[in-house]
Protein backbone atom coordinates (compact mmCIF):
# COMPACT_ATOMS: atom_id res chain seq x y z
CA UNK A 1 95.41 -28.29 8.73
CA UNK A 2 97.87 -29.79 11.22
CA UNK A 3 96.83 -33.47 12.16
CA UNK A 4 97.18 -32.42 15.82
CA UNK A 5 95.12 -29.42 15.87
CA UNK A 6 92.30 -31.44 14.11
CA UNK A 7 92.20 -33.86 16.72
CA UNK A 8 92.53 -30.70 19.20
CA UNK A 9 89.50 -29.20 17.81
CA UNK A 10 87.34 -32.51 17.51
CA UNK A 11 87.86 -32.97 21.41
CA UNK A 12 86.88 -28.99 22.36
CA UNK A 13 83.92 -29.41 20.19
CA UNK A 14 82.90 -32.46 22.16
CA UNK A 15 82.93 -30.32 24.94
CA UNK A 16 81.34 -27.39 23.40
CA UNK A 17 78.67 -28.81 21.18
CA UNK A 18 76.71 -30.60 24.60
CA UNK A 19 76.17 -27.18 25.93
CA UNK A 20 75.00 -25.43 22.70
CA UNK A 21 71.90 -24.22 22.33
CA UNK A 22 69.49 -26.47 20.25
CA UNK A 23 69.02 -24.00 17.39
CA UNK A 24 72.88 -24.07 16.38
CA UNK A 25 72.69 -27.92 16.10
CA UNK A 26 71.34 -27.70 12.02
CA UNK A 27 73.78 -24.91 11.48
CA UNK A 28 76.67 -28.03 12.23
CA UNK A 29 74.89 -30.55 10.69
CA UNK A 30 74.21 -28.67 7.32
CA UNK A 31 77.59 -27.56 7.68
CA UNK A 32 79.27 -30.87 8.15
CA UNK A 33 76.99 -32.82 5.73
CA UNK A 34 78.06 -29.74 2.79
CA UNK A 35 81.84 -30.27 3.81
CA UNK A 36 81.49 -34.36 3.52
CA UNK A 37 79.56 -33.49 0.10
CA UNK A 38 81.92 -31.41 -1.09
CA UNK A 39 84.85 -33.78 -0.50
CA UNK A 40 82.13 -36.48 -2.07
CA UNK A 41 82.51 -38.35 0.95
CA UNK A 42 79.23 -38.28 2.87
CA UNK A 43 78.53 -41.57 3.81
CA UNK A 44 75.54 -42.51 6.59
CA UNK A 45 77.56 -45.99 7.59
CA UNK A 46 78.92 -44.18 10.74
CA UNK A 47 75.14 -43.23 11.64
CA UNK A 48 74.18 -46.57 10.47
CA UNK A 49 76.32 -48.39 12.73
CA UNK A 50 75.05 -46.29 15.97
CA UNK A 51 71.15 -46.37 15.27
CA UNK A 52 70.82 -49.01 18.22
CA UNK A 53 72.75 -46.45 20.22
CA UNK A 54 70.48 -43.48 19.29
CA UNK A 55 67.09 -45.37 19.59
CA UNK A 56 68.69 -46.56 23.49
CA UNK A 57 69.54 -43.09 24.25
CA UNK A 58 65.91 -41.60 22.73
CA UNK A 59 64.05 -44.33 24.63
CA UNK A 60 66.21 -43.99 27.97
CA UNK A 61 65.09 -40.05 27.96
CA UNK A 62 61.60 -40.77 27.10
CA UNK A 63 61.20 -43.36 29.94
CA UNK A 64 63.15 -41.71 32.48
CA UNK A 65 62.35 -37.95 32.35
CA UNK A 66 58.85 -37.29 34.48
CA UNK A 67 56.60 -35.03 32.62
CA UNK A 68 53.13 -35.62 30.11
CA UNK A 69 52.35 -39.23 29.18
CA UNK A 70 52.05 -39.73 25.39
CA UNK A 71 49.86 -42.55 26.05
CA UNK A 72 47.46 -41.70 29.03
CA UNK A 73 45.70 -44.94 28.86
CA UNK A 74 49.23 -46.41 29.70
CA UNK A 75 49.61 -44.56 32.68
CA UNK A 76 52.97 -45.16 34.11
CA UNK A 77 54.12 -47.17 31.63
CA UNK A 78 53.82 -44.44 28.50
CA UNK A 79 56.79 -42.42 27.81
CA UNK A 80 56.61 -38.48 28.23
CA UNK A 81 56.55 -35.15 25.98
CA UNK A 82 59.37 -33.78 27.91
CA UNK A 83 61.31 -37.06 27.85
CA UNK A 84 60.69 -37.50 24.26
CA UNK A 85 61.89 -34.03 23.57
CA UNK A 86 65.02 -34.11 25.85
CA UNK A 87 65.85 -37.70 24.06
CA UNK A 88 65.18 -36.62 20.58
CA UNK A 89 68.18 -33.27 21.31
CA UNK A 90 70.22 -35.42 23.01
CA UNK A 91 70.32 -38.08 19.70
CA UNK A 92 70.68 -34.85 17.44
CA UNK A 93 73.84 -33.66 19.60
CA UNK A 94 75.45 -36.93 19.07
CA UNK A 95 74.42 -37.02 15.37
CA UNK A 96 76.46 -33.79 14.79
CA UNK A 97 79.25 -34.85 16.58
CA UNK A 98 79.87 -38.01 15.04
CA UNK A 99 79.26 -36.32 11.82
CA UNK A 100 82.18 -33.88 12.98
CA UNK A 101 84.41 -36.85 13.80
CA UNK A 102 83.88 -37.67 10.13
CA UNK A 103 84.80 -34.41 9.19
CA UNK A 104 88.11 -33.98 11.64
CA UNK A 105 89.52 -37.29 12.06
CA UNK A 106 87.71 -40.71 10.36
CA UNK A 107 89.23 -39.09 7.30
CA UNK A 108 93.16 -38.58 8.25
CA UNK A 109 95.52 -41.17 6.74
CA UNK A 110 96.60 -43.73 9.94
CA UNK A 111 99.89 -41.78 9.66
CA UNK A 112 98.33 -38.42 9.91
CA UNK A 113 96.12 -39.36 13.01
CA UNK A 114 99.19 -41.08 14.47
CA UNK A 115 101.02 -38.10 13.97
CA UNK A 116 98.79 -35.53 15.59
CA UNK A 117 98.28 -38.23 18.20
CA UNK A 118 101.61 -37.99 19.37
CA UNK A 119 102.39 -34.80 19.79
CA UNK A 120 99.19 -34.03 20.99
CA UNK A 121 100.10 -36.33 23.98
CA UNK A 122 103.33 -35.34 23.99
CA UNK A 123 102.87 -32.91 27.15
CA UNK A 124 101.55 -36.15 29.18
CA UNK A 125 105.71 -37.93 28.79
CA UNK A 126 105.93 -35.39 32.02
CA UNK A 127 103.52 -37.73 34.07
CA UNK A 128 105.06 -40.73 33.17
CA UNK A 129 102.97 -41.45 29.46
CA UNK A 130 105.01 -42.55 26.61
CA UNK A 131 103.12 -41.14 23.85
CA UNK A 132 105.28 -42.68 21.20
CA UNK A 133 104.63 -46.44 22.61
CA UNK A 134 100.93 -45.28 22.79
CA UNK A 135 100.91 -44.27 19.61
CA UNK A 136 102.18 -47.06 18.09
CA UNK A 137 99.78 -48.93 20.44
CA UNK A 138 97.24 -47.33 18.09
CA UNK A 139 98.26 -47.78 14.88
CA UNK A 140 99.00 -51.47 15.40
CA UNK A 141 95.40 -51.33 16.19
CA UNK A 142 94.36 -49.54 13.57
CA UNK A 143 96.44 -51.69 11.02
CA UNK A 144 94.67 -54.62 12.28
CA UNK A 145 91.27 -53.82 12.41
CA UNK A 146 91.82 -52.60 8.88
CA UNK A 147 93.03 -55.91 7.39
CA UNK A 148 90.39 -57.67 9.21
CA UNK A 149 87.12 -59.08 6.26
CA UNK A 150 83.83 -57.14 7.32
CA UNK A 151 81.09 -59.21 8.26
CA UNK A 152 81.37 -62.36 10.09
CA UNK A 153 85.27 -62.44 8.97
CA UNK A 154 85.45 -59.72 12.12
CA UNK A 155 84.46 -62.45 14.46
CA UNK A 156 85.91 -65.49 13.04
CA UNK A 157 89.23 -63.54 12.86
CA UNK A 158 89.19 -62.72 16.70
CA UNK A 159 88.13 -66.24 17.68
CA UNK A 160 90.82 -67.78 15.20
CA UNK A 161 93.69 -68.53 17.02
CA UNK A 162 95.70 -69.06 13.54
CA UNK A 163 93.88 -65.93 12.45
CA UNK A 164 97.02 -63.52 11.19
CA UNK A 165 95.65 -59.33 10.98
CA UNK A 166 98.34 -58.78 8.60
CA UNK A 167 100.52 -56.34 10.92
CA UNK A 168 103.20 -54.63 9.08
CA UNK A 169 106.86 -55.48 10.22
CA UNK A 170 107.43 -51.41 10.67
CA UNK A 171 105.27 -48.64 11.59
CA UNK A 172 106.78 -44.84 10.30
CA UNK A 173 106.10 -42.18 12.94
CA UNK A 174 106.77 -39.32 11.14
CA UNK A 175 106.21 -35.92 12.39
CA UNK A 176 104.64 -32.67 10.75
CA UNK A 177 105.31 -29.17 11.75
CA UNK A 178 102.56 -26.62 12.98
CA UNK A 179 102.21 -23.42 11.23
CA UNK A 180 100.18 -20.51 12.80
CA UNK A 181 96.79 -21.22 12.13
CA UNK A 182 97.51 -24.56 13.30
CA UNK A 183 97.62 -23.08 16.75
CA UNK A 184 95.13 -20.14 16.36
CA UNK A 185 92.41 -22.11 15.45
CA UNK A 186 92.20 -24.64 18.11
CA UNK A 187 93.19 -21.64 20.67
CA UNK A 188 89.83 -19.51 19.44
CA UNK A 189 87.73 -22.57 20.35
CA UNK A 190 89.36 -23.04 23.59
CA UNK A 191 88.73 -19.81 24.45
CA UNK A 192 84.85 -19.77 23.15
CA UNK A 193 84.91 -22.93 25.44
CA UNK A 194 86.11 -21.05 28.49
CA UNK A 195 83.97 -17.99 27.45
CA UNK A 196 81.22 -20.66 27.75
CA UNK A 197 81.74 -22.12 30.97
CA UNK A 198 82.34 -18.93 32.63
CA UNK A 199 79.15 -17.82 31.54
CA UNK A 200 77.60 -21.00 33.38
CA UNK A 201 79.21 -20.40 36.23
C-alpha cells in the first residue's frame, strides 16, 4: 500500500480507536501482534520503551477517578475500582495503537515515510507550509537519530559538540503514485470515523 495512505490510516485510527468500545480492543491487538508475526517482526522494544508511560497513565486514573477504595484502611489515599478500571482501558488503547504504528509506519523505509509524508502534506503548501522543506526536515532527523550508538552514545553524542550524526550530503525525495485502493481504503475509515462521531453527536 501507498506510503501516504498508510500514514493516512494510522492518524484516522488514532482518532477512531479512543472511542471504540473496549471489547474490539483484543480483536486489534491479536490482529496486529499476527500481522507483526507473520512479517517475523514482533518485537515488544516499542512497549518496552513506554512502560513508565503506561504505569503514569494507569496510576494517574487510579488516583484521580472518585469511586471504591481498593485499600479502605487507606482512606483517601488508596486508589479506586473505577479508577483502576478506567486506567487499565486507557493503557490497553494506547498499547494497540502503538502496536498499529508498528504495523503502518515504524516499518516503512525513511524514503517511503518521507514520501507519503509529503504528499500527504502537500494540501497544507496552500496555507503557507512547505511540505518538501518539512520533509526533508524529517528525514535529516531521522538520518541522524539513526547513526546515533544506543545507550549512553545517545547522550554523549548530543552533548558532544565534535559529535558528527553522519548526515548524508543528499537526501532523494522520490515520489510514488496512488492506485485505487490507495484512496478507498483510507476513505472507508474516514467515513466509519464520521459515521462515528455523528452517532455521538
Amino acid at each position: 500500500m501507498h506510503p501516504t495512505s498508510l500514514l493516512l490510516l494510522y492518524l484516522l485510527a488514532a482518532l477512531v480507536i479512543p472511542g471504540l468500545p473496549f471489547f474490539l480492543l483484543p480483536i486489534l491487538l491479536l490482529t496486529a501482534l499476527a500481522i507483526l508475526r507473520l512479517r517475523r517482526q514482533l518485537s515488544f522494544r516499542l512497549l518496552l520503551r513506554t512502560r513508565w508511560l503506561l504505569l503514569v497513565l494507569m496510576l494517574g486514573y487510579a488516583y484521580s477517578v472518585p469511586g471504591e477504595p481498593m485499600w479502605q484502611s487507606l482512606g483517601g489515599l488508596s486508589p479506586t475500582w473505577e479508577g483502576g478500571r478506567h486506567g487499565v482501558e486507557q493503557a490497553a488503547r494506547l498499547i494497540v495503537l502503538l502496536l498499529w504504528l508498528d504495523v503502518l509506519v515504524l516499518r516503512l523505509p525513511i524514503e517511503s515515510l518521507l514520501a507519503g509524508l509529503y504528499q500527504l502534506l502537500r494540501p497544507f503548501a496552500l496555507l503557507g507550509m512547505d511540505p518538501r522543506r518539512a520533509a526533508l526536515r524529517l528525514g535529516l532527523t531521522l538520518r541522524a537519530i539513526e547513526g546515533m550508538q544506543r545507550g549512553r552514545g545517545n547522550l554523549k553524542g548530543l552533548l558532544d559538540l565534535d559529535y558528527q550524526a553522519g548526515l548524508p550530503d543528499k537526501l532523494e525525495l522520490n515520489l510514488y503514485p496512488m492506485r485505487w485502493r490507495d484512496k478507498v481504503v483510507p476513505g472507508l475509515l474516514a467515513l466509519g470515523l464520521l459515521a462515528q462521531w455523528l452517532h455521538w453527536s
